[in-house]
PDB file of N, CA and C in Angstrom:
ATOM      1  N   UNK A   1       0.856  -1.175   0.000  1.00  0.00           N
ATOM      2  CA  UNK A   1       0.000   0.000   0.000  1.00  0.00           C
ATOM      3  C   UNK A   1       0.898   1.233   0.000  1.00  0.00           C
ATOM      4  N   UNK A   2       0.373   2.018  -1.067  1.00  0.00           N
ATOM      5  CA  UNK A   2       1.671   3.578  -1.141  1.00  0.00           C
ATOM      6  C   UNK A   2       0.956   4.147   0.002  1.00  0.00           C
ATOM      7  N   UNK A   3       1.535   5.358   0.641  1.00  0.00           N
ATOM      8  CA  UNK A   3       1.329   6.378   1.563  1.00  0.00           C
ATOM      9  C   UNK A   3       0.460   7.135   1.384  1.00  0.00           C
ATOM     10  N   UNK A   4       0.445   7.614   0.092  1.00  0.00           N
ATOM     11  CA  UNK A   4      -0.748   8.778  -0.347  1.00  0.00           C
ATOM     12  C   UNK A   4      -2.348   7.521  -0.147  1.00  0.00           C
ATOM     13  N   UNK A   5      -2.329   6.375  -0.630  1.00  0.00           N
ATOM     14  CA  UNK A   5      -3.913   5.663  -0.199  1.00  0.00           C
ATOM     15  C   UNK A   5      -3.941   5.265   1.032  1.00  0.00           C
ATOM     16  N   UNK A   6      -2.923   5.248   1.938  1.00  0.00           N
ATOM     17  CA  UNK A   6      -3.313   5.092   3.235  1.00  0.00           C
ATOM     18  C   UNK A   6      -3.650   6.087   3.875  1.00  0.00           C
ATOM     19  N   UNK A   7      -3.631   7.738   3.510  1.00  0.00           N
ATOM     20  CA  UNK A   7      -3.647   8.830   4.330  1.00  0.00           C
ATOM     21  C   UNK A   7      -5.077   9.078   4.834  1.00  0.00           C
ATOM     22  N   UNK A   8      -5.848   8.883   5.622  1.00  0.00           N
ATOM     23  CA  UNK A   8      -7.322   9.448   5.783  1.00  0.00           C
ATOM     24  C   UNK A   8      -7.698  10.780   5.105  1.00  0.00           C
ATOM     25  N   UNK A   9      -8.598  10.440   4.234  1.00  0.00           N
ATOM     26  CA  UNK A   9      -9.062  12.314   3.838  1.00  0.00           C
ATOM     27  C   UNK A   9     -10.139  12.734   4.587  1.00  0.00           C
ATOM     28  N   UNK A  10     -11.049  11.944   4.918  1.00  0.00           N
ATOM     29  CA  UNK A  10     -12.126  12.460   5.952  1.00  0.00           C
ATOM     30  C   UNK A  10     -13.480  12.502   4.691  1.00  0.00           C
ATOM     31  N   UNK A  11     -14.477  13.133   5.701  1.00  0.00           N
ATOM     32  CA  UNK A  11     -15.036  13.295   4.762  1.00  0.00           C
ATOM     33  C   UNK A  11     -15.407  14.885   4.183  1.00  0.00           C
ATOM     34  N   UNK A  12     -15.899  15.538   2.821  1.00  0.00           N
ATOM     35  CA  UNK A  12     -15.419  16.515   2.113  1.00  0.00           C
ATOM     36  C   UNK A  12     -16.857  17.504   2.205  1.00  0.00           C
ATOM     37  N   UNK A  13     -16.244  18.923   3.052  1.00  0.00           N
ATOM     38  CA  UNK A  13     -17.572  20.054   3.057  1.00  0.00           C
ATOM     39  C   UNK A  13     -18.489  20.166   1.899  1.00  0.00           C
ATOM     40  N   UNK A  14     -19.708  19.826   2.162  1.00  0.00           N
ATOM     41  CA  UNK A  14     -20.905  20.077   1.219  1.00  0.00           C
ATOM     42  C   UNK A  14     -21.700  18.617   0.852  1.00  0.00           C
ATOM     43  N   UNK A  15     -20.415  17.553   1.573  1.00  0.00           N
ATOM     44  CA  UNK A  15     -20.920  15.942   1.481  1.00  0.00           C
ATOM     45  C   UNK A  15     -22.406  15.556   2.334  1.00  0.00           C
ATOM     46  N   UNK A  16     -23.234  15.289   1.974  1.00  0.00           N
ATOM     47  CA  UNK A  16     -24.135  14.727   2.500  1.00  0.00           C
ATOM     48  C   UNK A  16     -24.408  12.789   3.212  1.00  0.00           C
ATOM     49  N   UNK A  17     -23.872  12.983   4.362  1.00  0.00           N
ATOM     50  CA  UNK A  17     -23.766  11.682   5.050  1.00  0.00           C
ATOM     51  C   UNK A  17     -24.717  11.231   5.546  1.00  0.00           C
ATOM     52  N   UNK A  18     -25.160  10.180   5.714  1.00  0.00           N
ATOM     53  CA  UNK A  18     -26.149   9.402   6.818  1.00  0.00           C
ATOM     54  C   UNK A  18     -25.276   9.276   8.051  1.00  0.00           C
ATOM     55  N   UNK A  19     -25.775   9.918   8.980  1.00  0.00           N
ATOM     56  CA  UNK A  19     -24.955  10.126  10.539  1.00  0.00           C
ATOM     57  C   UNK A  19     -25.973   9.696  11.377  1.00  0.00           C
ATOM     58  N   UNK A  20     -25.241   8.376  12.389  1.00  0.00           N
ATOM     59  CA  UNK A  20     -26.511   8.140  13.768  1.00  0.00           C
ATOM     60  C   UNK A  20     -25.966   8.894  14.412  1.00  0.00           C
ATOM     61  N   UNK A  21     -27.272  10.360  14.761  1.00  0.00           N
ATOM     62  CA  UNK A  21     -27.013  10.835  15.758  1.00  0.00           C
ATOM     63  C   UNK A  21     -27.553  10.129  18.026  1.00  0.00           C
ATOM     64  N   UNK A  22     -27.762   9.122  17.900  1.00  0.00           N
ATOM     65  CA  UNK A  22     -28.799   8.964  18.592  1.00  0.00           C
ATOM     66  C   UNK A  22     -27.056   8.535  19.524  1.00  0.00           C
ATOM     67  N   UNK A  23     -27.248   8.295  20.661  1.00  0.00           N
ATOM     68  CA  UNK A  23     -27.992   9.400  21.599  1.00  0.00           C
ATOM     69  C   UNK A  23     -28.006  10.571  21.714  1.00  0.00           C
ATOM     70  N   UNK A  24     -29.291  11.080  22.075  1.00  0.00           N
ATOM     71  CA  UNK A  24     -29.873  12.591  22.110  1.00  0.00           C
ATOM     72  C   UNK A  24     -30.592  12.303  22.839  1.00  0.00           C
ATOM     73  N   UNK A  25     -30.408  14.173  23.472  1.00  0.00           N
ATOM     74  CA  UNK A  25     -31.044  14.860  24.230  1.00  0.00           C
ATOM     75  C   UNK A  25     -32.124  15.726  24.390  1.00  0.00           C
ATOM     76  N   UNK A  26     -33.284  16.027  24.831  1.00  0.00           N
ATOM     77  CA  UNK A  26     -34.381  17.011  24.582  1.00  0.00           C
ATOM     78  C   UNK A  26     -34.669  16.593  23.318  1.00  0.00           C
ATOM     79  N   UNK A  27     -34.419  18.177  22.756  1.00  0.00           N
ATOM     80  CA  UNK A  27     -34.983  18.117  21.320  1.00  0.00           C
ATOM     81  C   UNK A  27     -34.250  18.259  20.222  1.00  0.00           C
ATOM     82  N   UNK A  28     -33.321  17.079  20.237  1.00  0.00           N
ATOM     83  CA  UNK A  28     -32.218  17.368  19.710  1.00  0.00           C
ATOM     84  C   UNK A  28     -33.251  16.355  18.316  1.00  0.00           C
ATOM     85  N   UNK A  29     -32.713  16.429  17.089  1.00  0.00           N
ATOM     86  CA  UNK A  29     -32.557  15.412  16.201  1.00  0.00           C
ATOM     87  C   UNK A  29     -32.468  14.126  16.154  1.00  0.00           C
ATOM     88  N   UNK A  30     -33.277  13.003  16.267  1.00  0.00           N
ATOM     89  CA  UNK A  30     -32.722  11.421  16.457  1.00  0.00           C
ATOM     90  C   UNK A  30     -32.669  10.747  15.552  1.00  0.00           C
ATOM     91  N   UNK A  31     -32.267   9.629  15.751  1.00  0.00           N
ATOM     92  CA  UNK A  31     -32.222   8.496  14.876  1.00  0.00           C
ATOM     93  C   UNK A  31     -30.775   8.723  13.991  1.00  0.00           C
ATOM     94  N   UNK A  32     -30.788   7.898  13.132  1.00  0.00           N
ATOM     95  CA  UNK A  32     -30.349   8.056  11.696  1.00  0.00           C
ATOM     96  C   UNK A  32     -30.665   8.590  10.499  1.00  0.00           C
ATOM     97  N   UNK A  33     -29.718  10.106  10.421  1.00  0.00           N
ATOM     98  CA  UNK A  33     -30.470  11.512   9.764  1.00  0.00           C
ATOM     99  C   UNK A  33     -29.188  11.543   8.674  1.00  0.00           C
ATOM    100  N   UNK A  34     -30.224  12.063   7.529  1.00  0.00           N
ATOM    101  CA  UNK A  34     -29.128  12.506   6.386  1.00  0.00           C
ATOM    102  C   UNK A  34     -28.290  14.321   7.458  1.00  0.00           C
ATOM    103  N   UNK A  35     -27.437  14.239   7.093  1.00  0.00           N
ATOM    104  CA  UNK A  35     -26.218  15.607   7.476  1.00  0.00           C
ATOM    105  C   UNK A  35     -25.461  15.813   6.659  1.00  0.00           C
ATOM    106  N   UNK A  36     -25.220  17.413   6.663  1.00  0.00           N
ATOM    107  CA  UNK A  36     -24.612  18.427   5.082  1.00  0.00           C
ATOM    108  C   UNK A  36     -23.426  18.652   6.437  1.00  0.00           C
ATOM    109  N   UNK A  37     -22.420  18.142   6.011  1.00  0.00           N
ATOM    110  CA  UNK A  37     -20.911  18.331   6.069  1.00  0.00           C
ATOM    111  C   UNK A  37     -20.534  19.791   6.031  1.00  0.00           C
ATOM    112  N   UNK A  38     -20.298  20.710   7.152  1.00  0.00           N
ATOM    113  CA  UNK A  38     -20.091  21.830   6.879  1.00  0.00           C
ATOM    114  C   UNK A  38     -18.600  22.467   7.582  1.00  0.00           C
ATOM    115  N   UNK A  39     -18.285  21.419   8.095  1.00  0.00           N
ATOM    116  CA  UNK A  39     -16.974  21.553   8.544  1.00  0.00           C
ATOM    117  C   UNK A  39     -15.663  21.684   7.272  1.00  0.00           C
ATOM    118  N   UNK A  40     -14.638  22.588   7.652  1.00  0.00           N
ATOM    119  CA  UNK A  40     -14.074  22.568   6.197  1.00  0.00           C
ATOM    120  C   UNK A  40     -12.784  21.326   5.920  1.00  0.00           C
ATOM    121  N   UNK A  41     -12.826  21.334   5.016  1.00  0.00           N
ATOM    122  CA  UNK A  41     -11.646  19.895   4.629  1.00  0.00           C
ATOM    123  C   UNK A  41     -10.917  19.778   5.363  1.00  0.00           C
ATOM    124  N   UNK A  42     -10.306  20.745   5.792  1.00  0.00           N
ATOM    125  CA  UNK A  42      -8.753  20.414   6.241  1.00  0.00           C
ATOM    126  C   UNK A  42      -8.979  20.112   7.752  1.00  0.00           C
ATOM    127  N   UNK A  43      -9.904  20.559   7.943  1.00  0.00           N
ATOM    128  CA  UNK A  43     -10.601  20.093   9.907  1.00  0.00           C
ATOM    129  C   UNK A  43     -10.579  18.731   9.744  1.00  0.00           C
ATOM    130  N   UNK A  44     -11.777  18.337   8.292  1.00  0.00           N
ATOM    131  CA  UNK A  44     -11.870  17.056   8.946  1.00  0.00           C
ATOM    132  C   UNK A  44     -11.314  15.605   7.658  1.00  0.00           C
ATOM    133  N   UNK A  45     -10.190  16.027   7.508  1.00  0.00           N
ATOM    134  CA  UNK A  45      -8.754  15.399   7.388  1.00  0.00           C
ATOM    135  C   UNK A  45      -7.969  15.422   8.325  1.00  0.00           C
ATOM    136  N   UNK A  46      -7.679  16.132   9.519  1.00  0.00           N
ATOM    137  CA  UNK A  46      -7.107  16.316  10.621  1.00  0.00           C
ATOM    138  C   UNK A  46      -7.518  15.415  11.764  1.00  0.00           C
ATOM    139  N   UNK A  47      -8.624  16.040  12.342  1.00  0.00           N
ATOM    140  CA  UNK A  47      -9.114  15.425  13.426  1.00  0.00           C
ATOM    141  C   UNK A  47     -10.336  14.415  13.357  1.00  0.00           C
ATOM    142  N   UNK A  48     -10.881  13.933  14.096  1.00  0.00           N
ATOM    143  CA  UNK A  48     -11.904  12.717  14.300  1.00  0.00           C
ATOM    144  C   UNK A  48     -13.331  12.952  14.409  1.00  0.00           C
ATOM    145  N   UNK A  49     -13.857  14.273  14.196  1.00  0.00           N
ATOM    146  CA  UNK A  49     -14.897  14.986  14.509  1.00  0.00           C
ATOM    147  C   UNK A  49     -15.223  15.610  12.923  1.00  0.00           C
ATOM    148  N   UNK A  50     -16.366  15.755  13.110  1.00  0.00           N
ATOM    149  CA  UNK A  50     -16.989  16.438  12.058  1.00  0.00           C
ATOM    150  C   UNK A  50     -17.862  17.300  12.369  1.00  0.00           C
ATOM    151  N   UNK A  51     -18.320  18.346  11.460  1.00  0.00           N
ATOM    152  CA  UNK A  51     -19.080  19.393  11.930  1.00  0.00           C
ATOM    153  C   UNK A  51     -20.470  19.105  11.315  1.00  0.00           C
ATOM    154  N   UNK A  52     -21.774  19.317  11.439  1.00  0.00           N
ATOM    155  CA  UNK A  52     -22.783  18.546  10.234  1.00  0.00           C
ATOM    156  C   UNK A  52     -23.907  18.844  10.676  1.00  0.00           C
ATOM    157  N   UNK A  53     -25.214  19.206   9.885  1.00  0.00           N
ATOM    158  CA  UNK A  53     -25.789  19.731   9.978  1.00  0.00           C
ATOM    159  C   UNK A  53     -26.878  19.390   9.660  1.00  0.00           C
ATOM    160  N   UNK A  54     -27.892  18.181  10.277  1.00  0.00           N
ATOM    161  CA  UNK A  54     -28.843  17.541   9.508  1.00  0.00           C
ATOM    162  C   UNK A  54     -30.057  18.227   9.245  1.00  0.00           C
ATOM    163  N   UNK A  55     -30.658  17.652   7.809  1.00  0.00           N
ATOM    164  CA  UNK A  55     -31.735  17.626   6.457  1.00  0.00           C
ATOM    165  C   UNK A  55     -32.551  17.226   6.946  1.00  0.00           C
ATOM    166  N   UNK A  56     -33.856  17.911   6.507  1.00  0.00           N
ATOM    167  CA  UNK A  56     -35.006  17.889   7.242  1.00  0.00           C
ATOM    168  C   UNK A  56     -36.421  17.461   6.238  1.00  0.00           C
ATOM    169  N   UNK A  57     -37.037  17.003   5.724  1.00  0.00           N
ATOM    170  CA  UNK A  57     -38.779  17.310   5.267  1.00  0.00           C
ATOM    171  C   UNK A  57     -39.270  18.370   5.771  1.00  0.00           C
ATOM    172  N   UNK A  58     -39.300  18.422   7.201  1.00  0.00           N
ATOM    173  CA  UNK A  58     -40.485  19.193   7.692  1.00  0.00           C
ATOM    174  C   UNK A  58     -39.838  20.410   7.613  1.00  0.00           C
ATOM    175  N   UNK A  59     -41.024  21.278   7.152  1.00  0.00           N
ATOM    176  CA  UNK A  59     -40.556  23.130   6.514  1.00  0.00           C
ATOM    177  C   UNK A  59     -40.783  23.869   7.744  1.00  0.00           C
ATOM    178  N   UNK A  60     -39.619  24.299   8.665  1.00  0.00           N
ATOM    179  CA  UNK A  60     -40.437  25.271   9.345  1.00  0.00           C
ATOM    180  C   UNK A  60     -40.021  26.585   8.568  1.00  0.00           C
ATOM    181  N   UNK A  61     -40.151  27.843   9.188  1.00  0.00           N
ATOM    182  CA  UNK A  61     -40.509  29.215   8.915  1.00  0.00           C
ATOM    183  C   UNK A  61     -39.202  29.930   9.805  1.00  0.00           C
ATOM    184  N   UNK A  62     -38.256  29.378   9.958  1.00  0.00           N
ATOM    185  CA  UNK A  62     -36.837  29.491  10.755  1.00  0.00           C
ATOM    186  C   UNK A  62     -36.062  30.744   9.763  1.00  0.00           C
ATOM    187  N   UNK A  63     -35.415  31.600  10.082  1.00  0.00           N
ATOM    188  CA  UNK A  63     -34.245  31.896   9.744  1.00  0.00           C
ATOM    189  C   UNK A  63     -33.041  30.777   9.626  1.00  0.00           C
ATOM    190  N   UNK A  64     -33.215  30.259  10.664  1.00  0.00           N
ATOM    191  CA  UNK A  64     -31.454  29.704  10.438  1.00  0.00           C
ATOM    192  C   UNK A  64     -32.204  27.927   9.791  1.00  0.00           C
ATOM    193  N   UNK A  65     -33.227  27.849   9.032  1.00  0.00           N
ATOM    194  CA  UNK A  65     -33.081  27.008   7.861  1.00  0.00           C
ATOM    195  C   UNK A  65     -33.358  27.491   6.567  1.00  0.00           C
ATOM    196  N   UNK A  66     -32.497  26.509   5.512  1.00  0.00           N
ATOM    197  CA  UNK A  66     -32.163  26.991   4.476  1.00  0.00           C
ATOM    198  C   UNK A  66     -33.140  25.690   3.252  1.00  0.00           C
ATOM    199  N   UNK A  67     -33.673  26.533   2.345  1.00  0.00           N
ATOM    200  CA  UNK A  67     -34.285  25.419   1.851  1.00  0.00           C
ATOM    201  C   UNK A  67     -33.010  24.872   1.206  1.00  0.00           C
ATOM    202  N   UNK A  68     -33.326  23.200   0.720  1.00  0.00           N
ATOM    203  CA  UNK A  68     -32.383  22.607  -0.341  1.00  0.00           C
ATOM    204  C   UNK A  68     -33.401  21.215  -1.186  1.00  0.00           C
ATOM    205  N   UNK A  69     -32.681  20.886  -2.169  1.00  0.00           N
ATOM    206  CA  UNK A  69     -33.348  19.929  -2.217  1.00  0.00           C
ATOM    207  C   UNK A  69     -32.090  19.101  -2.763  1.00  0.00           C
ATOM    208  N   UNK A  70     -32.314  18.074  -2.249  1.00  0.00           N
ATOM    209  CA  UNK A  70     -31.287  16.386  -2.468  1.00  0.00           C
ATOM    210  C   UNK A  70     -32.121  15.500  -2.740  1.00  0.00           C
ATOM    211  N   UNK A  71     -31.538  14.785  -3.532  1.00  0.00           N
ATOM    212  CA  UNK A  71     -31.846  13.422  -3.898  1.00  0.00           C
ATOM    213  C   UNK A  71     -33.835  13.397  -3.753  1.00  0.00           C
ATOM    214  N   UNK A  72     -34.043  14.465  -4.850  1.00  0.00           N
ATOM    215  CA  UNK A  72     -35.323  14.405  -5.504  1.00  0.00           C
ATOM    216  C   UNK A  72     -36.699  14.975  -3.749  1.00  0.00           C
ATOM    217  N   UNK A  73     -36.152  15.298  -3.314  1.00  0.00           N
ATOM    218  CA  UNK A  73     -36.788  15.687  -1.922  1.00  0.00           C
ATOM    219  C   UNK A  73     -36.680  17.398  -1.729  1.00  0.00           C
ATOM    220  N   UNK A  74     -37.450  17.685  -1.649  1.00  0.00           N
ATOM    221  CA  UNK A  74     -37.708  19.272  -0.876  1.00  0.00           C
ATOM    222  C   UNK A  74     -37.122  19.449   0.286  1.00  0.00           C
ATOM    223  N   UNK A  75     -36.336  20.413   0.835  1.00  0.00           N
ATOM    224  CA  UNK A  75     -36.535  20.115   2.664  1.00  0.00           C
ATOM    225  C   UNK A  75     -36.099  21.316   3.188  1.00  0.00           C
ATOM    226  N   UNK A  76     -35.083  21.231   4.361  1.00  0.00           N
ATOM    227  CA  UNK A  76     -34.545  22.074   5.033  1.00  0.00           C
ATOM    228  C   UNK A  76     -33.020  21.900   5.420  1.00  0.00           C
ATOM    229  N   UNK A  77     -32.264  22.383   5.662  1.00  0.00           N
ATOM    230  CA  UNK A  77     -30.993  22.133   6.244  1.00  0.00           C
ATOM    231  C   UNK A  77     -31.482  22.666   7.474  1.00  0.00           C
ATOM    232  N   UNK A  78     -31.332  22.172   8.810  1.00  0.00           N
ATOM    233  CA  UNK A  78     -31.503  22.612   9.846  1.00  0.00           C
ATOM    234  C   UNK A  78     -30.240  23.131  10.531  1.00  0.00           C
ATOM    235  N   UNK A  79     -30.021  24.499  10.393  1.00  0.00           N
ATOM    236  CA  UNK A  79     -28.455  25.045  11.063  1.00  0.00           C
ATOM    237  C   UNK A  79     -29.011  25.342  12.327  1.00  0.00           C
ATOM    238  N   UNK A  80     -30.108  25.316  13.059  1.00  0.00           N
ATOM    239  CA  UNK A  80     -30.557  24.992  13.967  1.00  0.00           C
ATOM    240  C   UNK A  80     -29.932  24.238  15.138  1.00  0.00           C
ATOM    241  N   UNK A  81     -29.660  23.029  14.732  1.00  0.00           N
ATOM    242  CA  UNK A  81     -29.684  21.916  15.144  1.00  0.00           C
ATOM    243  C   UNK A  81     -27.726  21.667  14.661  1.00  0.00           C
ATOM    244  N   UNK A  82     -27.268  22.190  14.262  1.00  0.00           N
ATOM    245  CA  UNK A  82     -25.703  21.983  14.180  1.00  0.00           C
ATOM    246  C   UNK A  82     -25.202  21.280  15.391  1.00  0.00           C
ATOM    247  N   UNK A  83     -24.047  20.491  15.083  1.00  0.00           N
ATOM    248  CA  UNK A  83     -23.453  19.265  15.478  1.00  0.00           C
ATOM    249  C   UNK A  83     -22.227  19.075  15.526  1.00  0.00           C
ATOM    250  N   UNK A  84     -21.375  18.980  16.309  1.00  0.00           N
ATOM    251  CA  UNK A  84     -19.812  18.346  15.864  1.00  0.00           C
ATOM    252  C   UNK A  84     -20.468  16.865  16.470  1.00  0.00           C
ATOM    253  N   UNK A  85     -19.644  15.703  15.530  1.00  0.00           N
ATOM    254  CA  UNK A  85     -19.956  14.425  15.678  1.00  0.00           C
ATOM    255  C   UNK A  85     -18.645  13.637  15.689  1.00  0.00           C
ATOM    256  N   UNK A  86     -18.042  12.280  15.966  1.00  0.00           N
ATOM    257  CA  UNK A  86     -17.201  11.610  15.605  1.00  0.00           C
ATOM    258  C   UNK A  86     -17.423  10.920  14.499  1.00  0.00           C
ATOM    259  N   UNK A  87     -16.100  10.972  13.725  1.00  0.00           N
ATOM    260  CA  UNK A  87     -16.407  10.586  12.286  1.00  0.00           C
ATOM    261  C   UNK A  87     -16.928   9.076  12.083  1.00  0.00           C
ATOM    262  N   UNK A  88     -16.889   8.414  13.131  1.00  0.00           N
ATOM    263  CA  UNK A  88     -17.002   6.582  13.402  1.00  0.00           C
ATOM    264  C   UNK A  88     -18.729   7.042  13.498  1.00  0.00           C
ATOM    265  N   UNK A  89     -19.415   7.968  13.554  1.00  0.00           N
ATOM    266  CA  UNK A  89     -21.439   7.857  13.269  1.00  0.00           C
ATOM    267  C   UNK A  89     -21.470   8.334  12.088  1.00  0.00           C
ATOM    268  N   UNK A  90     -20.659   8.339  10.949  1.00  0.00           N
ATOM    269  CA  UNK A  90     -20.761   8.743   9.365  1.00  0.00           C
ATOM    270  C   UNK A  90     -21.318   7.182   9.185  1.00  0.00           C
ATOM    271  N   UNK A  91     -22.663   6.764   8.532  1.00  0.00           N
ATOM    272  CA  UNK A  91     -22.336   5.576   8.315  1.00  0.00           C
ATOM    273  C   UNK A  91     -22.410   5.505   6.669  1.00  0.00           C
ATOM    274  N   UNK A  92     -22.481   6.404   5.751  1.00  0.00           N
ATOM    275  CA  UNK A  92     -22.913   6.155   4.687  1.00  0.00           C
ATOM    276  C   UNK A  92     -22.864   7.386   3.671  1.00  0.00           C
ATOM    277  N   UNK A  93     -21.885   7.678   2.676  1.00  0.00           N
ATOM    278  CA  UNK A  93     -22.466   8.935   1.728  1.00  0.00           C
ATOM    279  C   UNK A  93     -23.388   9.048   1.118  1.00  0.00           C
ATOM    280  N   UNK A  94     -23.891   9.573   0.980  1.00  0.00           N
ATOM    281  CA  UNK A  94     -25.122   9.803   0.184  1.00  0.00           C
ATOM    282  C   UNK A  94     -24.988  10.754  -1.357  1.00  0.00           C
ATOM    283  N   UNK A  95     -24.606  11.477  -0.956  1.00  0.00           N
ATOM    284  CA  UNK A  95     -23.726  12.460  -2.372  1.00  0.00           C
ATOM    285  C   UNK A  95     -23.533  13.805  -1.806  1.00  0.00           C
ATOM    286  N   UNK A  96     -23.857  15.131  -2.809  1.00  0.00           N
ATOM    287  CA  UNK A  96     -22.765  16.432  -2.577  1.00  0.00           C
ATOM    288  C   UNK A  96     -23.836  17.261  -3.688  1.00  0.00           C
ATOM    289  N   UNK A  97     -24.278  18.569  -2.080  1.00  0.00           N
ATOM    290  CA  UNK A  97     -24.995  19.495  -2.521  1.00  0.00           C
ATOM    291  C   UNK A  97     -24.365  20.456  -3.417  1.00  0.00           C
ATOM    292  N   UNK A  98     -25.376  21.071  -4.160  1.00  0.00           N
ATOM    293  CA  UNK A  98     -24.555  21.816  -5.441  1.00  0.00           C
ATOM    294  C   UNK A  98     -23.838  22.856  -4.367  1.00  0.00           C
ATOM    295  N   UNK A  99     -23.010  23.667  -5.431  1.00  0.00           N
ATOM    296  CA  UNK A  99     -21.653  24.014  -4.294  1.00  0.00           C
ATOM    297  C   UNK A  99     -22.413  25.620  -3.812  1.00  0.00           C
ATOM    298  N   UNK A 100     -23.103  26.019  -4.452  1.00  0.00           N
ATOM    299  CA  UNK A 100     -24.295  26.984  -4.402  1.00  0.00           C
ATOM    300  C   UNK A 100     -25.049  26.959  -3.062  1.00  0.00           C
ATOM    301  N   UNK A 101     -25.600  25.603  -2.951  1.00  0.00           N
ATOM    302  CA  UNK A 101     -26.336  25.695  -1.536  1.00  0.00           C
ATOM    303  C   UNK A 101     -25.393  25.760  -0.354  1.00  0.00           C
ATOM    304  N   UNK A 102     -23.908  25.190  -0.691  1.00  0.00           N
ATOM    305  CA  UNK A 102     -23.337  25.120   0.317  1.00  0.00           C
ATOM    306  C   UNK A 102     -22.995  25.944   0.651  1.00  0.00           C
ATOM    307  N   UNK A 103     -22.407  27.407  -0.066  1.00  0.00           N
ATOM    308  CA  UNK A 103     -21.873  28.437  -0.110  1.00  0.00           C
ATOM    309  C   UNK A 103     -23.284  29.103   0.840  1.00  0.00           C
ATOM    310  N   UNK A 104     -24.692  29.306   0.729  1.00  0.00           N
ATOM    311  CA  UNK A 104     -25.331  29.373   1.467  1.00  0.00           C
ATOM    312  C   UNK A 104     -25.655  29.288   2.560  1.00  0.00           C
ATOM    313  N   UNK A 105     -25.313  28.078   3.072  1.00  0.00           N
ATOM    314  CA  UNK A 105     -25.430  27.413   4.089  1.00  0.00           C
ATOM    315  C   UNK A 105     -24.766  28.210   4.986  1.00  0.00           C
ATOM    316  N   UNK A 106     -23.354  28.214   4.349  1.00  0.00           N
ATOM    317  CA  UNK A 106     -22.165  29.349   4.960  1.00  0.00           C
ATOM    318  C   UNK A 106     -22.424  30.581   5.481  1.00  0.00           C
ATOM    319  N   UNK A 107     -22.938  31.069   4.292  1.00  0.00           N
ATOM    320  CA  UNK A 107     -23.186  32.470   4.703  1.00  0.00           C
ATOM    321  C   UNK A 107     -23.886  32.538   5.988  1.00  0.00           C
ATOM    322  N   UNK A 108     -25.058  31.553   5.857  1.00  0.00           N
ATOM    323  CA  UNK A 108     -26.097  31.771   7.207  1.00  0.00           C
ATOM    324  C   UNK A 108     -25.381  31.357   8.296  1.00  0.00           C
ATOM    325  N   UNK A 109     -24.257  30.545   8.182  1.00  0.00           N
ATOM    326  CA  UNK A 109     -23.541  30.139   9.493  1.00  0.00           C
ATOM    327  C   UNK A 109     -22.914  31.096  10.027  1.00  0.00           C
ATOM    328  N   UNK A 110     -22.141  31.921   9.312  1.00  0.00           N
ATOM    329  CA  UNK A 110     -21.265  33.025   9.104  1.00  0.00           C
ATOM    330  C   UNK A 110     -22.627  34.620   9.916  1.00  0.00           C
ATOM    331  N   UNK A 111     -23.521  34.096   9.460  1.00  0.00           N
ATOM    332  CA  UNK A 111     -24.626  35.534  10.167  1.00  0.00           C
ATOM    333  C   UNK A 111     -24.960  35.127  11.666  1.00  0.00           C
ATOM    334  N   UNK A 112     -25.060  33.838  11.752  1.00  0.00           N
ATOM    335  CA  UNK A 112     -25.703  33.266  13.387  1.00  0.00           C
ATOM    336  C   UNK A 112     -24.656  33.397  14.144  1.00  0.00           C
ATOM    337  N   UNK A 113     -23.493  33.702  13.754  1.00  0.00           N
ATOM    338  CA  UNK A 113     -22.277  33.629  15.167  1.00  0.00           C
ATOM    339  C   UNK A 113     -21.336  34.483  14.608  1.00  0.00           C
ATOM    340  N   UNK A 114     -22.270  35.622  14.346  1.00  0.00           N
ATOM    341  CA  UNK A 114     -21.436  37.516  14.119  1.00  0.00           C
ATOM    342  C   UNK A 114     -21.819  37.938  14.799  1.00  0.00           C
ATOM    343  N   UNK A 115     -21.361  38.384  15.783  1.00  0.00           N
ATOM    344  CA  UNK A 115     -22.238  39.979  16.855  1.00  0.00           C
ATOM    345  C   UNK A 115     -22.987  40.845  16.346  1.00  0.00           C
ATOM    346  N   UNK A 116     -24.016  40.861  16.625  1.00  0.00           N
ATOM    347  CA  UNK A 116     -24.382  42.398  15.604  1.00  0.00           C
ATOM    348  C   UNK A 116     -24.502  43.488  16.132  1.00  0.00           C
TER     349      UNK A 116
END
């Protein structure tokens, strides 16, 4: 095995994973939820954590959700509900929002934790 295929890359901002978040608390998110990868590459090529942000059906009327649609579904990104996770509850890719929504996503992350 060469060095460069053994290196972990992690997984890549804007990736959409199936993550068990369970256990949870209150009103946190449960089960096994699709999550938009919003942590940036080089975080999570580094360390064991991921940042992620699970996809929703249900529409609320939120600021800090963003519509999107994946894999033929309407929904929400819930930045709401943001997450650092260990990369060992990734169980599955799913694919990679256009780079448009992600850049979005950003921005709104980028407005919820600015002082104003």
């Amino acid at each position: 095995m060469d060095v460069v295929s053994s290196v972990h890359r992690g997984p890549r901002q804007g990736e959409v994973w199936l993550v068990a978040l369970d256990p949870t608390k209150g009103s946190e998110i449960r089960k096994t939820w699709p999550c938009l990868v919003v942590s940036p590459d080089e975080m999570n090529q580094h360390i064991a954590t991921v940042i992620v942000v699970p996809l929703t059906t249900r529409v609320c009327a939120y600021p800090t959700r963003i519509g999107i649609y994946f894999q033929r579904k309407t929904g929400q990104a819930a930045l709401d509900q943001i997450r650092t996770v260990d990369q060992v509850r990734l169980v599955k890719k799913l694919g990679v929002v256009p780079e448009a929504t992600s850049d979005q996503v950003a921005g709104v992350l980028v407005e919820m934790f600015t002082r104003g």
